[in-house]
Protein backbone atom coordinates (compact mmCIF):
# COMPACT_ATOMS: atom_id res chain seq x y z
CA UNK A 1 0.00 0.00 0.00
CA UNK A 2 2.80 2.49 0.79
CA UNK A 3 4.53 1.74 -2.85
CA UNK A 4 1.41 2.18 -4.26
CA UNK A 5 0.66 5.93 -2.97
CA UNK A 6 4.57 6.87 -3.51
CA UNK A 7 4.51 5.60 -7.34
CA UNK A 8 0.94 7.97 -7.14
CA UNK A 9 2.36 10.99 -5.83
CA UNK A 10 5.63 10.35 -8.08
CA UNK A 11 2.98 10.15 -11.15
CA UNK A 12 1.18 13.25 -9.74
CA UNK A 13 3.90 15.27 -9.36
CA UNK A 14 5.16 14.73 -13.16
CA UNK A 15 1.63 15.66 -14.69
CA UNK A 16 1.80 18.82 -11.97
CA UNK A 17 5.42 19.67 -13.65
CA UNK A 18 4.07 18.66 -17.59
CA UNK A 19 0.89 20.92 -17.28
CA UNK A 20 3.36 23.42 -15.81
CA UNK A 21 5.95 23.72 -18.62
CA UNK A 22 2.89 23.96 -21.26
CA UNK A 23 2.08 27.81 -19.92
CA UNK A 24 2.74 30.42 -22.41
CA UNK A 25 4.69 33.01 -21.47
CA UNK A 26 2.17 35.70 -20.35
CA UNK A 27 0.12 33.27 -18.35
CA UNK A 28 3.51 32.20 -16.38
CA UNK A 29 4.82 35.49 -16.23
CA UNK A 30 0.91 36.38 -14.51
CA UNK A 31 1.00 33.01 -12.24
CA UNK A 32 4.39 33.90 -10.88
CA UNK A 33 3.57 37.73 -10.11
CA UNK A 34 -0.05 36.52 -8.62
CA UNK A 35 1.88 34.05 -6.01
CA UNK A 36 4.96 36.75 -5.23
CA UNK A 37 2.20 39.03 -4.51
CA UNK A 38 -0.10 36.08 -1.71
CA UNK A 39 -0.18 36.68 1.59
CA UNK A 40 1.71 33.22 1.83
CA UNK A 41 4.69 34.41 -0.28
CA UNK A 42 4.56 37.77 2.31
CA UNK A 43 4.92 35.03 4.79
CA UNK A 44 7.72 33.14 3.38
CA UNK A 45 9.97 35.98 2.12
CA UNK A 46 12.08 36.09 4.95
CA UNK A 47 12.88 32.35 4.84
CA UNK A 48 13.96 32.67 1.03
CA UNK A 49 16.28 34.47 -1.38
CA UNK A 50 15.32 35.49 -4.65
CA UNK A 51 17.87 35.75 -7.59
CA UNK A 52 17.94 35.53 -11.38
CA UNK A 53 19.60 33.12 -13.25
CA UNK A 54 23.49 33.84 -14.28
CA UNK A 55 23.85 35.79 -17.30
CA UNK A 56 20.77 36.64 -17.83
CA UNK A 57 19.31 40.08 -19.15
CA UNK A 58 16.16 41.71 -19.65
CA UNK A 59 14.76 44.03 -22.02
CA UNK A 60 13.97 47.13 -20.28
CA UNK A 61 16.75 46.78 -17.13
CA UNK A 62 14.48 45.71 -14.39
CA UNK A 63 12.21 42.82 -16.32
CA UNK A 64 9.09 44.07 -14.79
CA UNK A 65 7.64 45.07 -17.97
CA UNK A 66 4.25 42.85 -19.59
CA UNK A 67 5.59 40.55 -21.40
CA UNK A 68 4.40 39.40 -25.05
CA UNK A 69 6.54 37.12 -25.83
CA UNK A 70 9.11 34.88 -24.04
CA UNK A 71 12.55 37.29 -25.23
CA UNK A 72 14.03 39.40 -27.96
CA UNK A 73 16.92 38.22 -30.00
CA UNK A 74 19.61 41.01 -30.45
CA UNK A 75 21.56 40.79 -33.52
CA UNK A 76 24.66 43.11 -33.80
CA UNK A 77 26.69 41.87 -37.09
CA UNK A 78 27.42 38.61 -36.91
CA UNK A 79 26.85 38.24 -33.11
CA UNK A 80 23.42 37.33 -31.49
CA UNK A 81 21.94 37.29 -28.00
CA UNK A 82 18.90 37.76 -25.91
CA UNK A 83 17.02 39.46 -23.47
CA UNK A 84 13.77 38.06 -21.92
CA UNK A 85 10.96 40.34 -21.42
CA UNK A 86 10.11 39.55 -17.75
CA UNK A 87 12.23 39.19 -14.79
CA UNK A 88 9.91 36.21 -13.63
CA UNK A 89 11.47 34.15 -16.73
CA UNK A 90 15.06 34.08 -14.78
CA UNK A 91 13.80 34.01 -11.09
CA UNK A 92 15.22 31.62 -8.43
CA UNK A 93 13.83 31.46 -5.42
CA UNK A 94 16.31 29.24 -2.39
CA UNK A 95 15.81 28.37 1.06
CA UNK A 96 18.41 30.14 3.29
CA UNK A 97 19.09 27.82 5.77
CA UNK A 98 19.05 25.23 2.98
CA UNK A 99 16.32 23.14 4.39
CA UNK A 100 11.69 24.21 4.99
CA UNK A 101 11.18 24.12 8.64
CA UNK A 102 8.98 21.75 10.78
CA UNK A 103 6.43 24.21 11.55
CA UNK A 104 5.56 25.79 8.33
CA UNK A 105 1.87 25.59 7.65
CA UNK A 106 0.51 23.61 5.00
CA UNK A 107 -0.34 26.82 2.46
CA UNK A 108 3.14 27.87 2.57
CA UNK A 109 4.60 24.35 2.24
CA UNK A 110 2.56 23.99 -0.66
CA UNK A 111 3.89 27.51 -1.95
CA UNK A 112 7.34 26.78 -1.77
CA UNK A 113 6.42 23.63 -3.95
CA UNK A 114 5.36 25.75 -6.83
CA UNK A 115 8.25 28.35 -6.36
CA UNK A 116 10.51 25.06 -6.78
CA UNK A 117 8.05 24.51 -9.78
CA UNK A 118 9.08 28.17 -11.15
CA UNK A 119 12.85 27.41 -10.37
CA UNK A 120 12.60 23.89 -13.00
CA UNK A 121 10.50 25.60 -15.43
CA UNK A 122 13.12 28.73 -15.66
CA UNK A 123 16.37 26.60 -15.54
CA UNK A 124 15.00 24.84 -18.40
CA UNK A 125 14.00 27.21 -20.51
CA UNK A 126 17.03 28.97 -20.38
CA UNK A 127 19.07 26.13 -21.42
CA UNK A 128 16.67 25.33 -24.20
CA UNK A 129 17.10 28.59 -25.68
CA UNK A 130 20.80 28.65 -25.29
CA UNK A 131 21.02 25.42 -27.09
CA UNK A 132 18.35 25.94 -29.84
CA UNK A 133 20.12 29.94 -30.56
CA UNK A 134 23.52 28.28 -31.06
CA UNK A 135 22.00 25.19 -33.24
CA UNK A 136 19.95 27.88 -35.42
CA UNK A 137 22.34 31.17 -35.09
CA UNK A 138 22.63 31.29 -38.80
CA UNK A 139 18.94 31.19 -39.73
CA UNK A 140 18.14 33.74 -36.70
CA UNK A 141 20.34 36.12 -38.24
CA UNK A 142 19.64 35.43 -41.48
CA UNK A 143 15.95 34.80 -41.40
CA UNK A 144 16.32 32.67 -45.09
CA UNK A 145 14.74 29.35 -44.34
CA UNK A 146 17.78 28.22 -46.39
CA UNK A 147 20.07 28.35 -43.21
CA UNK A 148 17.64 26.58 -40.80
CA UNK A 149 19.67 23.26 -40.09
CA UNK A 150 18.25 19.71 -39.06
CA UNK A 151 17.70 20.14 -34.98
CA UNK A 152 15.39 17.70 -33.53
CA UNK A 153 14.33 17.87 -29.78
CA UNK A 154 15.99 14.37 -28.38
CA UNK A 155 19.17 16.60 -30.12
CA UNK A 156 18.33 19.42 -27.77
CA UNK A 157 17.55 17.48 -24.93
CA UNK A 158 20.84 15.66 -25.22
CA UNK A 159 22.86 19.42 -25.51
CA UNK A 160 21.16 20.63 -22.41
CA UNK A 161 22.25 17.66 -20.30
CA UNK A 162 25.50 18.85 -20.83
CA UNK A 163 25.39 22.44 -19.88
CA UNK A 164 26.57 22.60 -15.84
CA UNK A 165 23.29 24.49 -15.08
CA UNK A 166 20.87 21.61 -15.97
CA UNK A 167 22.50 18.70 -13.42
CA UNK A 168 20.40 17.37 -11.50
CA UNK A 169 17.65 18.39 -13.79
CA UNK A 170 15.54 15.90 -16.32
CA UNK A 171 16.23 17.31 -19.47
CA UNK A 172 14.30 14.59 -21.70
CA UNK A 173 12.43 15.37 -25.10
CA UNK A 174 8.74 15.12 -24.03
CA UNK A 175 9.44 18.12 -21.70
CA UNK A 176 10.87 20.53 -24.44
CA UNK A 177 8.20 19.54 -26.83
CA UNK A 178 5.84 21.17 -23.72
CA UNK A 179 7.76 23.83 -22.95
CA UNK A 180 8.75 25.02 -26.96
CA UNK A 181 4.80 24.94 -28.07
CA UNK A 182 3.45 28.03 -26.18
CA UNK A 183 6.83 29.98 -26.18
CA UNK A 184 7.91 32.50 -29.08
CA UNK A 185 11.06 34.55 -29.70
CA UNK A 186 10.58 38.11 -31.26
CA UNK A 187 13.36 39.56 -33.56
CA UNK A 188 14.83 42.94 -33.69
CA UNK A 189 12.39 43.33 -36.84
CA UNK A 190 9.39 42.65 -34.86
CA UNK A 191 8.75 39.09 -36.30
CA UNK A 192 7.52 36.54 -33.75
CA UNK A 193 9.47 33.22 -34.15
CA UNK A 194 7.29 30.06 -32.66
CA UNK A 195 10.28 27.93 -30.63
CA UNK A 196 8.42 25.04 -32.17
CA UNK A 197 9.71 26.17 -35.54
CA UNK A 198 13.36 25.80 -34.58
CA UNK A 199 13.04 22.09 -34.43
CA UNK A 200 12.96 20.40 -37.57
CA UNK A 201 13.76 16.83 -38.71
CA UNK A 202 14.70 15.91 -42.28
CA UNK A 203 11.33 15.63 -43.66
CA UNK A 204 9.82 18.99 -42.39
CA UNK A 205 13.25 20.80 -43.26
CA UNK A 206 12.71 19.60 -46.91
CA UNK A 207 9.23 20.79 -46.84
CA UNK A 208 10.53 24.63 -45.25
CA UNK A 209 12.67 24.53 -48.59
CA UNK A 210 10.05 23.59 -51.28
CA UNK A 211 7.34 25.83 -49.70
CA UNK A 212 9.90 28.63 -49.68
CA UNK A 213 10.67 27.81 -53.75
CA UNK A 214 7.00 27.73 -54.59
CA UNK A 215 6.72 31.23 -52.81
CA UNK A 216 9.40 32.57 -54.82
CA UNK A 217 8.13 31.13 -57.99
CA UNK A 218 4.81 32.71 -57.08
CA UNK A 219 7.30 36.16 -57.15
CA UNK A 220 8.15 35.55 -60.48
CA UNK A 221 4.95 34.86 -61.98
CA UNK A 222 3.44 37.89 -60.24
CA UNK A 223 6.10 40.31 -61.41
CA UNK A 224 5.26 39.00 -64.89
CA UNK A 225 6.82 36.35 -66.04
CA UNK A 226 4.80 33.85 -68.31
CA UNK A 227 7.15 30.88 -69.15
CA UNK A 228 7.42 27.30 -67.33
CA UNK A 229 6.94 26.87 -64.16
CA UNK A 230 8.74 24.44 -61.86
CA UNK A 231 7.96 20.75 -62.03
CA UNK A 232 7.94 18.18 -59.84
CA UNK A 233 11.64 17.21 -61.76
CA UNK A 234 12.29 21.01 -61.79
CA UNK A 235 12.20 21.41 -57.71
CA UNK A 236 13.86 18.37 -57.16
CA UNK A 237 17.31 19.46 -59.67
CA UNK A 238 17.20 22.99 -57.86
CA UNK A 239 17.05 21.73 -53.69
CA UNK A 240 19.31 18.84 -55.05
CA UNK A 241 22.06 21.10 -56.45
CA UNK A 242 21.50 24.37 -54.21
CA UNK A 243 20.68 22.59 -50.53
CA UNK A 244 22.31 19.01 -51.71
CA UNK A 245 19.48 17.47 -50.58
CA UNK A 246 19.43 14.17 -52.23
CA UNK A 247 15.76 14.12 -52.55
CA UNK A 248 13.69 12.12 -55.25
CA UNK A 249 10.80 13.41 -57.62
CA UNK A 250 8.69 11.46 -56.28
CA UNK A 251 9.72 12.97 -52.80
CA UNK A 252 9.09 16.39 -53.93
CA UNK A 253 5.45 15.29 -55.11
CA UNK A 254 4.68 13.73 -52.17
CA UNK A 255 6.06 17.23 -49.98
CA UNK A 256 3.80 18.96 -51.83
CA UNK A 257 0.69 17.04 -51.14
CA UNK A 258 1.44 17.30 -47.66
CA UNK A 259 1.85 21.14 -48.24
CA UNK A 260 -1.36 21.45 -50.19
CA UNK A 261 0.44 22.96 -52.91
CA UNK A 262 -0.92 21.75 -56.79
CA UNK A 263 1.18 20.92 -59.81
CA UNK A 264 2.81 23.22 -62.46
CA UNK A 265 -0.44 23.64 -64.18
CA UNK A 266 -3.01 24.53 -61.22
CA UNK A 267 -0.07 26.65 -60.03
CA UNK A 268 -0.42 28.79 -63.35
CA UNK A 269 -3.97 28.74 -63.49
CA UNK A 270 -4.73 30.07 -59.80
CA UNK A 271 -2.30 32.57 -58.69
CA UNK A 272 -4.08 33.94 -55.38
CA UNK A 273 -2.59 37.46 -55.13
CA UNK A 274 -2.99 38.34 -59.09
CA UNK A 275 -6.97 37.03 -58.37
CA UNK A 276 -7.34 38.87 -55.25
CA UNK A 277 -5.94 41.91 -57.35
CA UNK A 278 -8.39 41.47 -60.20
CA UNK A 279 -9.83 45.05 -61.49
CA UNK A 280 -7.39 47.31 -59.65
CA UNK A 281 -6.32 50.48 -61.87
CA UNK A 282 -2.95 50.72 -64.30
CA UNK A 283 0.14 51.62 -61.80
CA UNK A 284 0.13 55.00 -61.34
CA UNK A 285 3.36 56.99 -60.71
CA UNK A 286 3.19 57.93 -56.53
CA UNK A 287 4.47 61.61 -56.63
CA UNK A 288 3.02 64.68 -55.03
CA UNK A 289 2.77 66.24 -58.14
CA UNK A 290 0.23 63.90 -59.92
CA UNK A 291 -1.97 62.68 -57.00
CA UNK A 292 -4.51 65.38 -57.99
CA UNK A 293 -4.70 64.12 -61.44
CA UNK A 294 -4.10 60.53 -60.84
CA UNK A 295 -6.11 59.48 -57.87
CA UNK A 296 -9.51 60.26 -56.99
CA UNK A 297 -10.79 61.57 -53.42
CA UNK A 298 -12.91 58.77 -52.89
CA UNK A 299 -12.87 54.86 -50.95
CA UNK A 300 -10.55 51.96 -51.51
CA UNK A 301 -7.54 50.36 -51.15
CA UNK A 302 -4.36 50.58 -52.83
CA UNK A 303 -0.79 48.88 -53.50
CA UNK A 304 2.38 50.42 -53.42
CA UNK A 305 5.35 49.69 -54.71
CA UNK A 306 8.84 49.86 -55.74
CA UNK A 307 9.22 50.23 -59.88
CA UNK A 308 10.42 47.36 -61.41
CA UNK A 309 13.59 48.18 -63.56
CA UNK A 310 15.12 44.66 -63.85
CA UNK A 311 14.40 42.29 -67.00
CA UNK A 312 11.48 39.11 -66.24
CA UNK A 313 13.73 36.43 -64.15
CA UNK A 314 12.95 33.08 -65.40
CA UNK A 315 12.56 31.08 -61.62
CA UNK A 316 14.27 27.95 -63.63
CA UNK A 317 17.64 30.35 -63.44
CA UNK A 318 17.31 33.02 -60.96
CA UNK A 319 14.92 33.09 -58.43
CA UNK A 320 13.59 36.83 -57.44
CA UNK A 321 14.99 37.83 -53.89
CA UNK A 322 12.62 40.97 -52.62
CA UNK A 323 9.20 41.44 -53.60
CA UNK A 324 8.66 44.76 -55.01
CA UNK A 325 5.18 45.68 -52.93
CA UNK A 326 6.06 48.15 -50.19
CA UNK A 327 2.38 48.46 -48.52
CA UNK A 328 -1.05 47.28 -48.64
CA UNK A 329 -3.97 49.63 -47.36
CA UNK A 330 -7.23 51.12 -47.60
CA UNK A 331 -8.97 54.69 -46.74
CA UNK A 332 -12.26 56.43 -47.06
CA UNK A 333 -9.96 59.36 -49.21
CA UNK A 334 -7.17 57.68 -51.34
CA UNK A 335 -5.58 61.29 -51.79
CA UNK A 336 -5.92 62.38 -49.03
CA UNK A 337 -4.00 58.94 -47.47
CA UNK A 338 -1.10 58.86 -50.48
CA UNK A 339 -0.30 62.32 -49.65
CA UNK A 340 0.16 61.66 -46.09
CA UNK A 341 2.40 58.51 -47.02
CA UNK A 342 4.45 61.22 -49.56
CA UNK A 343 4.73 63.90 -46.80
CA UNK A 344 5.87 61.32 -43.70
CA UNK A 345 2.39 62.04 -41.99
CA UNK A 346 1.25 58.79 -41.76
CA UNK A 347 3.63 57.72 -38.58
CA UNK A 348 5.20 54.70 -41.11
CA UNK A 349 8.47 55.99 -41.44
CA UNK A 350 10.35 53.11 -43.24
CA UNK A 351 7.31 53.74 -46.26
CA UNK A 352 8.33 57.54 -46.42
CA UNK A 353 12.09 56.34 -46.79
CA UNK A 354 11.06 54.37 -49.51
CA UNK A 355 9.18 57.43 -51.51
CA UNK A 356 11.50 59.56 -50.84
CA UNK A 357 13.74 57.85 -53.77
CA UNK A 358 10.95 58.80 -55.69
CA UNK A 359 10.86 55.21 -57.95
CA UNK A 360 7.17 53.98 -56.21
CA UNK A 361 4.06 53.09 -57.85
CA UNK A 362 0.83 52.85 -56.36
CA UNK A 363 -2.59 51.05 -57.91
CA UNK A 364 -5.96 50.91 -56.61
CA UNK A 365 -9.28 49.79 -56.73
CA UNK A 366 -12.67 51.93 -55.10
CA UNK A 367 -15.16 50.00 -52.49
CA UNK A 368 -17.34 51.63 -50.53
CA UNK A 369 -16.25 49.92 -47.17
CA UNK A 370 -12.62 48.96 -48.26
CA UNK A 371 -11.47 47.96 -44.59
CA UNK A 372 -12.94 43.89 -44.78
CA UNK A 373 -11.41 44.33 -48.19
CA UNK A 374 -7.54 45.38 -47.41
CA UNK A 375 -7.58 42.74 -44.44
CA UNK A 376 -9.02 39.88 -47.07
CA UNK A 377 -5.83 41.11 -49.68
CA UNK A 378 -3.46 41.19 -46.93
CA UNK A 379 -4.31 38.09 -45.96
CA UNK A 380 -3.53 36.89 -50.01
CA UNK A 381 -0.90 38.03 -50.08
CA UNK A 382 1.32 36.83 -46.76
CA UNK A 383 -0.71 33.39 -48.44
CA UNK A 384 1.14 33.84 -51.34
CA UNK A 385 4.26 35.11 -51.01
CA UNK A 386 5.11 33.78 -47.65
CA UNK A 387 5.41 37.27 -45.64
CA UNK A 388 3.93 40.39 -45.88
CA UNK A 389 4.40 43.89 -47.38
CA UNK A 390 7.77 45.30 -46.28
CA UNK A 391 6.21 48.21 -45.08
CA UNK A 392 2.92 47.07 -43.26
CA UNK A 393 4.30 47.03 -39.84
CA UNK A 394 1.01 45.24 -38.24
CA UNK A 395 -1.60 43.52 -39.94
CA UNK A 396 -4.90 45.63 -40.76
């Protein structure tokens, strides 16, 4: 009988610890404030110390900031680091004299069990990240999906037994696939970066690659061009002789039935964005000087973007690298709006950089409630292309 309640309470404390690491970072961030701020923590405090894990550094100085997402990355050249948003994602709490005394009521028993909770939970994470920045460094400073390298979790798990910080600790697979699915890294651009996405086996990483060449053939047929388009044979000569992948046609065509993506010839016939774009005017040259002639006072949305002065790339030989749309929006007054963007009064000041070289073009298209419409094309387009406008700094 005694085995049997010790193998329970060894079983319930590893589903306490499991449901624990799934959190997401605000949620943990709030659980940790709302116990440092019980009358049970008030009552423990002078039994415990609290410090931050070595190293460590957070984004505004102190950490006590809301937090959105787990850290930033910092990228300065060629070098890259972090600092997490909260102070409560570093915090160790430890007993003074080392061991809980006799006397302590049950509540703050069961308190220090969750601040030992906290302490696993935080050690872990911060060795997971170490690992998974120094496994993916190149792709994190890169961003191309070219650079992200084969990392699997039992691969992480196996690095973070090693650092001195995690002995003692479990560091096993099934615990970083619960702590990486609710967790996200923002980059100095403002991009969140899932932790789940750093992790990638063979397979998937073959699947990042293809997806990202169908997105960049989708450049090329947008920007004009009208000649073949890749085929199953096609993908597999490019990833085999750019990423040395070694993969098969057939392994191509079944990637990209598991990506949903159709053949050469559906791929031609149903280009989303150049659908969703369907009836917008002739580009228009986007200076001061012509709005009053060129664009009407009236609803809609509108494209800009940069003018194209380079020959039609054929995506067999050269594959497109930027996409030549700056911005994607909508107002009740298109004038009134593209003048704002020309003058810098429209708080987007990366888009007024851009006009300012005075090579932009901008089309449109009137609705009478264009706001449902420029979310809908938005949409399209980050569908398309992968990512969106290089000036839309939130989606509409």
């Amino acid at each position: 009988m005694p085995a049997n309640r010790t193998l329970s309470e060894s079983l319930l404390s590893k589903i306490t610890l499991a449901r624990f690491l799934e959190l997401s970072a605000k949620r943990f961030q709030q659980y940790v404030a709302e116990l440092e701020q019980s009358q049970d923590f008030i009552a423990l405090r002078p039994f415990i110390s609290i410090d931050a894990l070595p190293g460590t550094r957070f984004l505004d100085g102190t950490g006590q900031g809301r937090a959105t997402h787990l850290l930033n990355l910092r990228r300065d050249s060629d070098q890259l680091g972090f600092q997490y948003q909260s102070c409560y994602f570093t915090r160790q709490y430890a007993l003074k004299d080392g061991a809980p005394p006799a006397d302590w009521p049950g509540p703050v028993r069961r308190l220090w069990h969750r601040l030992r909770l906290v302490n696993t939970r935080n050690l872990l994470t911060h060795a997971l990240i170490q690992v998974v920045v120094h496994a993916q460094r190149k792709y994190l400073l890169s961003n191309d999906i070219a650079d992200l390298v084969q990392y699997t979790q039992q691969a992480a798990a196996d690095d973070m037994a090693r650092l001195p910080d995690t002995q003692g600790i479990v560091c096993e697979a099934s615990r970083i696939s619960r702590l990486a699915c609710h967790l996200c890294l923002l980059t100095g651009e403002g991009q969140g970066i899932p932790l789940a996405r750093l992790f990638v086996n063979s397979r998937q990483r073959n699947q990042y690659l293809l997806d990202s060449l169908i997105k960049a053939e989708a450049l090329s047929l947008f920007q004009g061009y009208r000649g073949k388009l890749l085929t199953d044979d096609d993908l597999a000569v490019i990833l085999n002789n750019v990423h040395q992948l070694g993969i098969s046609r057939r392994s191509i065509t079944n990637a990209r039935h598991s990506l949903a993506i159709p053949d050469h010839r559906e791929r031609h016939k149903h280009m989303p964005y150049v659908a969703a774009t369907s009836g917008f005017s002739r580009l228009r040259p986007l200076r001061l000087e012509l709005l009053d002639c060129s664009i009407p006072a009236k609803a809609g949305v509108y494209e800009i973007r940069l003018r194209d002065t380079e020959p039609l790339k054929d995506p067999l030989t050269v594959l497109p690298s930027h996409n030549p749309i700056l911005y994607i929006g909508s107002s009740l007054n298109l004038k009134k709006r593209l003048r704002e963007h020309l003058t810098g009064n429209s708080n987007n000041n990366e888009l007024y950089e851009q006009l300012s070289q005075g090579n932009a073009e901008v089309r449109f298209k009137l609705y009478e409630a264009p706001r449902w419409i420029e979310r809908n094309l938005y949409q399209t387009f980050v569908e398309t292309f992968g990512a969106s406008p290089s000036c839309n700094r939130i989606s509409p």
